[in-house]
Protein backbone atom coordinates (compact mmCIF):
# COMPACT_ATOMS: atom_id res chain seq x y z
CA UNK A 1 -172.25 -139.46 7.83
CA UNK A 2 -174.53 -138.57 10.54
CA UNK A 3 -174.25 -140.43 14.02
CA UNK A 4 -176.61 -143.10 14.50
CA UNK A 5 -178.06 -143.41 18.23
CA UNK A 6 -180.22 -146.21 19.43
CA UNK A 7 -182.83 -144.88 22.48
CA UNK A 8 -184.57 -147.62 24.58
CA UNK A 9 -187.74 -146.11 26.51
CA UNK A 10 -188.53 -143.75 23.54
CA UNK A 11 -192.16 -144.20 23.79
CA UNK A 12 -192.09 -142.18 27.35
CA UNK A 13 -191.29 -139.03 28.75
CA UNK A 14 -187.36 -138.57 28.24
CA UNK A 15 -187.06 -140.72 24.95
CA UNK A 16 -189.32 -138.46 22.99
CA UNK A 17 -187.54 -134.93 24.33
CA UNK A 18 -184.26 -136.67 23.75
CA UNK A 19 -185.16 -137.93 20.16
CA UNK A 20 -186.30 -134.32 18.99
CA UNK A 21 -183.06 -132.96 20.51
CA UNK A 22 -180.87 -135.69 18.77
CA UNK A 23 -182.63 -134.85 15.49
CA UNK A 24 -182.02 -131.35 15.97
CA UNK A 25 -178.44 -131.99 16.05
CA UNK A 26 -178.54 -133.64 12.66
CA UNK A 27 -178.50 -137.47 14.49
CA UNK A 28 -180.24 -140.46 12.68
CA UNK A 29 -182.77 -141.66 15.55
CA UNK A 30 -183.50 -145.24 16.34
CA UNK A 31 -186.08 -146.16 19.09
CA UNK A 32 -186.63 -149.76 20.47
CA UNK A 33 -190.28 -150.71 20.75
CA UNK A 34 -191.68 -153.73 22.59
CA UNK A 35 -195.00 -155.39 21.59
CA UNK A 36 -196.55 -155.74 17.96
CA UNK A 37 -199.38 -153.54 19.26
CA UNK A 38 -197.84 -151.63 21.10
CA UNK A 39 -200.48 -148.18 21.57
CA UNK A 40 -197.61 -145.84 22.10
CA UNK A 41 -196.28 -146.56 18.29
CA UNK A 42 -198.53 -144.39 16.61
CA UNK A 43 -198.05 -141.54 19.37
CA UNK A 44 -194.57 -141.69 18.85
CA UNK A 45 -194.99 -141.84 14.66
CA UNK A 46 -196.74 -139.14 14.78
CA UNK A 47 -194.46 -136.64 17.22
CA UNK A 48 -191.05 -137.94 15.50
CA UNK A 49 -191.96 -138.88 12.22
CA UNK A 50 -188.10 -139.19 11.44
CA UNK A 51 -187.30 -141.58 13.69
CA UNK A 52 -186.78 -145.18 12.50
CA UNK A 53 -188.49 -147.97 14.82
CA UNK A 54 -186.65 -151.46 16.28
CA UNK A 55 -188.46 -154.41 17.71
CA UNK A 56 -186.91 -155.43 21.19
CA UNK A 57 -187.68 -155.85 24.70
CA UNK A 58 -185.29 -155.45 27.81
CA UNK A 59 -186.51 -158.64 29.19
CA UNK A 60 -185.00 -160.35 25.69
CA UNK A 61 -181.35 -160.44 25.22
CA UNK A 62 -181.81 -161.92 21.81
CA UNK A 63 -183.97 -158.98 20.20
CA UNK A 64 -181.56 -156.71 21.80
CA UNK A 65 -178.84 -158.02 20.13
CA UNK A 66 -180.98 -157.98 16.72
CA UNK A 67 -181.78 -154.01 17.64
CA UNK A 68 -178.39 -153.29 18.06
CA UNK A 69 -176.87 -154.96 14.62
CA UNK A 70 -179.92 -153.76 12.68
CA UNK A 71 -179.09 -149.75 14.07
CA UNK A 72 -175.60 -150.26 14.05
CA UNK A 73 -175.53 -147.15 16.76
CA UNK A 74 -172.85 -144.56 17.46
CA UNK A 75 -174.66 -144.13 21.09
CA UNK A 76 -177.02 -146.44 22.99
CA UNK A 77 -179.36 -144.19 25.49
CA UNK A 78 -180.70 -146.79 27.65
CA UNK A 79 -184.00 -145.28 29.36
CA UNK A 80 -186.05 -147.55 29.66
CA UNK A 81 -187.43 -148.80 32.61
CA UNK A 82 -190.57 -149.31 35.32
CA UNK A 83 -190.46 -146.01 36.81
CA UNK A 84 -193.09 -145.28 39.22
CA UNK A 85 -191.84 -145.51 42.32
CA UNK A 86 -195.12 -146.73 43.82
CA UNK A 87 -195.22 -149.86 41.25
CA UNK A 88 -191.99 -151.09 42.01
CA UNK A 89 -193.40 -152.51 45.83
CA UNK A 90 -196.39 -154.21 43.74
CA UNK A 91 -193.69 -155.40 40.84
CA UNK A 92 -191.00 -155.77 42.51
CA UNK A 93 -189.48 -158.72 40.80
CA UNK A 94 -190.63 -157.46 37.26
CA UNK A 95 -189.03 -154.07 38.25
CA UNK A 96 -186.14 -156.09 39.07
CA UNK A 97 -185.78 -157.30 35.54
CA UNK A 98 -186.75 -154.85 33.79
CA UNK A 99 -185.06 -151.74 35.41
CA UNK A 100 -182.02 -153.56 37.16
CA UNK A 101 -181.26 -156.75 34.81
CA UNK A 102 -182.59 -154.90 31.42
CA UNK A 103 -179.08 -152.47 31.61
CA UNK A 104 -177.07 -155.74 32.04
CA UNK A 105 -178.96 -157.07 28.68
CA UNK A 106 -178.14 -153.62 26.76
CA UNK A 107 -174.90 -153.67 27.81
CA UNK A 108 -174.12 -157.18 27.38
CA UNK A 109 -175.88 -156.41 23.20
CA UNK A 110 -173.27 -153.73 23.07
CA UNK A 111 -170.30 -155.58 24.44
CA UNK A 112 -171.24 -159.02 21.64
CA UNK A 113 -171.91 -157.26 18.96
CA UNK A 114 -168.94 -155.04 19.47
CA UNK A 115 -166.81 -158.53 19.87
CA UNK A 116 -165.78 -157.11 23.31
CA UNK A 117 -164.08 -159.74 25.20
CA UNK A 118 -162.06 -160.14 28.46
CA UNK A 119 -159.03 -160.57 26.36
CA UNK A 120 -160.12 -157.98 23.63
CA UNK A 121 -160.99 -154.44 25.15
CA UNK A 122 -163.32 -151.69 23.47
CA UNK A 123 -161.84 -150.67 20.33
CA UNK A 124 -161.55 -146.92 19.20
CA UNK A 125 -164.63 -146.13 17.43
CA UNK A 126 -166.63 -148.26 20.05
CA UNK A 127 -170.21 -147.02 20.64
CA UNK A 128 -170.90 -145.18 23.50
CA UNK A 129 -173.46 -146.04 26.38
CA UNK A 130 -175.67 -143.74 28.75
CA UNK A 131 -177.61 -145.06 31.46
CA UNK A 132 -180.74 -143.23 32.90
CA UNK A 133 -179.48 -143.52 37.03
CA UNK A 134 -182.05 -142.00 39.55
CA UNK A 135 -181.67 -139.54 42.19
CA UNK A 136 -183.85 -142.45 44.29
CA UNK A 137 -181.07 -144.44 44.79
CA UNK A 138 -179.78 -142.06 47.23
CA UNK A 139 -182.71 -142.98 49.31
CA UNK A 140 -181.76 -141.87 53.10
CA UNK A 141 -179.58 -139.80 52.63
CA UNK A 142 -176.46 -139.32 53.69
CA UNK A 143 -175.34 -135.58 52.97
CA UNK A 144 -177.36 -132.77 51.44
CA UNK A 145 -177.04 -131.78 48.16
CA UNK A 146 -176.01 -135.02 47.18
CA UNK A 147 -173.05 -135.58 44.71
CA UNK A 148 -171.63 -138.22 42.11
CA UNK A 149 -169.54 -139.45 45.50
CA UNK A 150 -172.79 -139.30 47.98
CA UNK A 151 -173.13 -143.25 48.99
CA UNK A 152 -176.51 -144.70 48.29
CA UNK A 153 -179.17 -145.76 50.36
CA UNK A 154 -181.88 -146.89 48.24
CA UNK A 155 -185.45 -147.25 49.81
CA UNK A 156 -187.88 -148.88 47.53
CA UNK A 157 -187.28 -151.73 44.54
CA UNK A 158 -186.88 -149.38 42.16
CA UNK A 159 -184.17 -147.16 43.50
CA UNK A 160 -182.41 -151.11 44.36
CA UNK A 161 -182.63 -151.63 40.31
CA UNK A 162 -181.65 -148.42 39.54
CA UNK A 163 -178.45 -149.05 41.60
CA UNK A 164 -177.74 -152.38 40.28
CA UNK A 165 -177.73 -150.77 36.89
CA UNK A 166 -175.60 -147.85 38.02
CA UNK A 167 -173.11 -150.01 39.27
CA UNK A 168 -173.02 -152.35 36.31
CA UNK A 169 -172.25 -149.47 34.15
CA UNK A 170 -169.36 -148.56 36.27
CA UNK A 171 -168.33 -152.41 35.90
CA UNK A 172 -168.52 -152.70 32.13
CA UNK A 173 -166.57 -149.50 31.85
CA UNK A 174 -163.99 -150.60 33.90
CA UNK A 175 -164.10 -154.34 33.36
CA UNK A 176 -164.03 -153.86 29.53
CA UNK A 177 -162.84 -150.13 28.84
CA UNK A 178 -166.85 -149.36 27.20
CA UNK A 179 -167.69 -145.81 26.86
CA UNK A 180 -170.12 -146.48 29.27
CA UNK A 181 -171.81 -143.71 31.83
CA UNK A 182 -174.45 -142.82 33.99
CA UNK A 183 -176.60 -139.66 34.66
CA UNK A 184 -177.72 -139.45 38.28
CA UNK A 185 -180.86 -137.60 37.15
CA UNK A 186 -182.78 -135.75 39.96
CA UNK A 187 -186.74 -135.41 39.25
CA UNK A 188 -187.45 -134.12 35.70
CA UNK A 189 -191.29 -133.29 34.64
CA UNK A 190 -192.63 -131.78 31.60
CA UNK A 191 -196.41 -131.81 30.30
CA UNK A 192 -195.55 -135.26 28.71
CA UNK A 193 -195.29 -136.98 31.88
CA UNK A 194 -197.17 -139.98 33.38
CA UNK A 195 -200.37 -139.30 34.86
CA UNK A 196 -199.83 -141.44 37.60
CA UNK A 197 -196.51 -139.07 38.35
CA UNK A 198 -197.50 -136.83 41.40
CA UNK A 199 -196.47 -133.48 39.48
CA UNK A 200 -198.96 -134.73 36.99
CA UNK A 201 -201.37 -135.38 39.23
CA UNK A 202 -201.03 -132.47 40.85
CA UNK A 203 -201.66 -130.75 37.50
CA UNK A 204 -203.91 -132.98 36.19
CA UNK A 205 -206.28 -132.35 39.57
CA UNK A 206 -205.86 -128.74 39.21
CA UNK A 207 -207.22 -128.57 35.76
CA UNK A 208 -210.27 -131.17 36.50
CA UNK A 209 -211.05 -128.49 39.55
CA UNK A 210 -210.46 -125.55 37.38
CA UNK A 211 -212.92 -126.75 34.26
CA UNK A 212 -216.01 -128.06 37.25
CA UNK A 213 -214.77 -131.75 36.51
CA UNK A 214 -213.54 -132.24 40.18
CA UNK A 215 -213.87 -130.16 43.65
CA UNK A 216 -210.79 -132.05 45.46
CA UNK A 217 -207.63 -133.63 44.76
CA UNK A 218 -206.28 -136.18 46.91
CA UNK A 219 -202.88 -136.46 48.10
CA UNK A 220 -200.28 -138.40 50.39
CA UNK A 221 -197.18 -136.77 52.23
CA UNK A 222 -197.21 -133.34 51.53
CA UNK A 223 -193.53 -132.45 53.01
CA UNK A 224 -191.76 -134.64 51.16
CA UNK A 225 -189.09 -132.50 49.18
CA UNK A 226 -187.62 -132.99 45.45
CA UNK A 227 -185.22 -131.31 43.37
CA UNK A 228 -187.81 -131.05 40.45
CA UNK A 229 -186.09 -129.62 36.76
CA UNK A 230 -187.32 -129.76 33.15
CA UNK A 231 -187.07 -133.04 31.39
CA UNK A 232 -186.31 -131.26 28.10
CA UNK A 233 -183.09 -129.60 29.99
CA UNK A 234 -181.66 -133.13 31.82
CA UNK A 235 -181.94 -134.89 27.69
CA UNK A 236 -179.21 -132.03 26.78
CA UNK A 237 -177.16 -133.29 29.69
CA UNK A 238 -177.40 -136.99 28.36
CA UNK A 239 -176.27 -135.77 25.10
CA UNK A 240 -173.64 -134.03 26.87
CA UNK A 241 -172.48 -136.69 28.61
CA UNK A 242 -171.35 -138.98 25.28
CA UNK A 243 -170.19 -136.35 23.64
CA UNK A 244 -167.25 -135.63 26.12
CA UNK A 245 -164.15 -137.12 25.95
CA UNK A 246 -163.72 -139.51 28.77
CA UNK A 247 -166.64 -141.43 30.31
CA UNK A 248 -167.58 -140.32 33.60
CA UNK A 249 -170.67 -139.89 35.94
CA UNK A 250 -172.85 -137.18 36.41
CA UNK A 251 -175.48 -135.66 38.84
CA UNK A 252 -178.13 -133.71 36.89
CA UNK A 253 -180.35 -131.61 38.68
CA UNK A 254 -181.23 -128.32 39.74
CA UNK A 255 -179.64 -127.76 43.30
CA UNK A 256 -183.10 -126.48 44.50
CA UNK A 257 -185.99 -128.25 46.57
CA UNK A 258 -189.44 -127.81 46.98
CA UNK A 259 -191.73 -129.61 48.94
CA UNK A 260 -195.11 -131.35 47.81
CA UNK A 261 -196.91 -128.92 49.46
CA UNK A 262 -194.93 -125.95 47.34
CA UNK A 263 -195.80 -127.91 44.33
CA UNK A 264 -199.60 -128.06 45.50
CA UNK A 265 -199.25 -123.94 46.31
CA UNK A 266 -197.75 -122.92 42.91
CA UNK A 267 -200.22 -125.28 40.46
CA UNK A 268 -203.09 -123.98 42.16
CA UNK A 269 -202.17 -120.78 42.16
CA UNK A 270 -201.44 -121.10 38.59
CA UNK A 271 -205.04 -121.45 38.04
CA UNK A 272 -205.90 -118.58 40.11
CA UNK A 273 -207.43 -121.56 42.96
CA UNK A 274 -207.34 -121.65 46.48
CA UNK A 275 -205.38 -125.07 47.46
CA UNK A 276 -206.19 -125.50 50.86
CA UNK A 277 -210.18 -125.49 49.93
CA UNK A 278 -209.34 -128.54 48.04
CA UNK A 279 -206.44 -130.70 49.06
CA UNK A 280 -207.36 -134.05 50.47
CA UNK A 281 -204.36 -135.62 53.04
CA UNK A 282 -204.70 -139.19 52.75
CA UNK A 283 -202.60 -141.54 53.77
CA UNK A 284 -202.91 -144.20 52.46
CA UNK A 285 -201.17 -142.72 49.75
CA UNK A 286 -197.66 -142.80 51.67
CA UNK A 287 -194.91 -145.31 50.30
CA UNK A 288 -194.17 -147.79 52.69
CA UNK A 289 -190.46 -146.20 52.87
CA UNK A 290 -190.82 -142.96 52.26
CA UNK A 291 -187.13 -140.57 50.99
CA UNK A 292 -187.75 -137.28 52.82
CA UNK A 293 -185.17 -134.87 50.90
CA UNK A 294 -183.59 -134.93 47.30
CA UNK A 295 -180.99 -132.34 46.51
CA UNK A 296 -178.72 -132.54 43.97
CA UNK A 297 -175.04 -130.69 43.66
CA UNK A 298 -174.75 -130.08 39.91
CA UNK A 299 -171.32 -128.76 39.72
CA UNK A 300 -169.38 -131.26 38.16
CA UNK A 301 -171.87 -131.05 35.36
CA UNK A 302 -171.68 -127.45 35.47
CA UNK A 303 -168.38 -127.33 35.72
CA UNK A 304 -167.05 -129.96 33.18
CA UNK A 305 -170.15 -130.53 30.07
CA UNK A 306 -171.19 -126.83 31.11
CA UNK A 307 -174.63 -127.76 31.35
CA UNK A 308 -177.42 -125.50 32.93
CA UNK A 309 -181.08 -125.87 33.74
CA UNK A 310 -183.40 -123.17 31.79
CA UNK A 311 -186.87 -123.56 33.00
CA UNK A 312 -187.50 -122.82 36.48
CA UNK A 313 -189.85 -124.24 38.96
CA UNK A 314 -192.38 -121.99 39.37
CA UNK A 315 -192.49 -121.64 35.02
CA UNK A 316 -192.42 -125.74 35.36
CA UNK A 317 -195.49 -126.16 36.99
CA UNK A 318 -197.17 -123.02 35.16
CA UNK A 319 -196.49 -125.07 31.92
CA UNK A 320 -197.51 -128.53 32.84
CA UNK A 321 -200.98 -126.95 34.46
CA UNK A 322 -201.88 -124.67 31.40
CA UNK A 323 -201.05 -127.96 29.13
CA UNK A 324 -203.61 -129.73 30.92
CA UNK A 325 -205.78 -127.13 31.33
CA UNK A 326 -205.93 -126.87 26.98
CA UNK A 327 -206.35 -130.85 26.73
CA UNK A 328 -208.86 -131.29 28.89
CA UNK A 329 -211.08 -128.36 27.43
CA UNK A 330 -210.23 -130.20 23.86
CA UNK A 331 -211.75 -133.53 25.38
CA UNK A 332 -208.63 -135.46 25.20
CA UNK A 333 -207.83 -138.30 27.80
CA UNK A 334 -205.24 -137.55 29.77
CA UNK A 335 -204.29 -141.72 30.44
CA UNK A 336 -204.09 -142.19 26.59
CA UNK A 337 -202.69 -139.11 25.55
CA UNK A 338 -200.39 -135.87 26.78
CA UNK A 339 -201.13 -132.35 26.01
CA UNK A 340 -197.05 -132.04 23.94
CA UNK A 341 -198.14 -135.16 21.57
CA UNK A 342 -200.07 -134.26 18.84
């Protein structure tokens, strides 16, 4: 029989790359949903017409519980979560909830329905748990490139959920024996990202400029540096990361930075445009705690689930700008819709 998995958060960027690569590998593909009108529903009907929909919300333990019996999963990919940065100072308690307690809600679906007890570990057969960790827990760093041993230092409400969550994964595996792990995913982008997302943004500005629907893009902190990879390279990793034989943690990234002000450089020059001419500073823009440098050490994931990004930086933002360019000459709204979903 084909593995079952269960993917919470398959309505955004990660889910929907994740679901098509499941499917590819001959999985059965459940995604939770939250909402009975939810807009994203038909989006996501339409891109991955095989998958099978589950109503449930990560602020409801019960419906969690109910997604989990009714999918009866082999793996649980928990991505789901607030996760602009930005938001999480203006939400912070619903970020808190959401991002932080909603992995202690999944996990604690897993662990009932499995009949997981103090007394009575995981049994053999148990299904297996991946939790979406963020390279914005590291906050201040402590060491550059950061690894799976690099202590954390998180600097806004969403890298303090995101760290809760880590940590409770770590707990659960330990506490209870779960096949339970999480990917320390460094910034991943694609042309189905967020608009509100700054490499969106970026190329979002650049096609508005490009097509006369603009003249200037506006900006905050320009030198602030990211280890920026391929969201449909980091879902192999995830995959990779269940599928090996003992549950461990993993930092997933692409051992390069770039600074804002790279990213800025190469979209613009995608379009054959002259940045500086129309780049705004503002800042006002700035987070209130700002992380100055993300690098990741992928080794261990190199090393061990012999994973390797494929698209590189420069093709990255090439991609995501020609994407935009395409839907925005077709009309399309960019906040209801992204150039990869038909």
């Amino acid at each position: 029989m084909a593995r079952r998995a269960l993917i919470t958060g398959i309505t955004g960027q990660d889910g929907s790359y994740l679901a098509e690569h499941l499917l590819r590998e001959g999985y059965e593909v459940w995604g939770l949903v939250r909402g009975q009108a939810n807009p994203r529903v038909p989006r996501v009907r339409r891109l991955l017409q095989d998958v099978r929909l589950v109503r449930g919300d990560l602020l409801d333990q019960g419906s969690l519980i109910s997604a989990v019996e009714k999918a009866q999963p082999d793996e649980v990919y928990n991505l789901g979560a607030i996760s602009f940065v930005p938001m999480s100072w203006e939400q912070a308690e619903l970020t808190g909830e959401v991002t932080g307690m909603g992995v202690l809600r999944v996990l604690e679906a897993i662990r009932v329905c499995s009949g997981i007890t103090a007394a009575r570990r995981s049994p053999a057969g148990q299904i297996r748990f991946y939790q979406a960790s963020s390279s914005e827990m590291f906050g201040q760093v402590r060491e550059t490139p950061q690894t799976e041993r690099t202590p954390f230092h998180p600097r806004s409400p969403y890298g303090v959920a995101k760290a809760y969550g880590h940590f409770l994964t770590q707990n659960y595996r330990e506490s209870y024996g779960m096949f339970a792990v999480s990917g320390i995913l460094f910034n991943h982008e694609s042309p189905r990202r967020g608009a509100e997302f700054v490499t969106r943004k970026v190329s979002l500005g650049v096609a508005r400029i490009k097509l006369g629907m603009a003249s200037e893009l506006r900006l905050g902190n320009l030198e602030a540096r990211r280890d920026w990879g391929f969201a449909g390279d980091f879902v192999r990793a995830m995959h990779l990361m269940l599928s090996a034989a003992e549950p461990e943690d993993y930092v997933i990234g692409t051992g390069r930075t770039h600074s804002v002000r790279e990213l800025v450089e190469a979209a613009f020059g995608a379009a054959g445009l002259d940045w500086e001419r129309h780049v705004v500073c503002d800042s006002s823009l700035h987070r209130p705690a700002e992380v100055d440098l993300l690098c990741a050490d992928p080794k261990k994931a190199r090393t061990q689930l012999g994973w390797e990004p494929t698209v590189s930086f420069e093709d990255l933002v090439a991609m995501m700008v020609e994407a935009d360019l395409r839907l925005l000459a077709d009309g399309r709204d960019p906040e209801q819709d992204n150039p990869s979903w038909p």
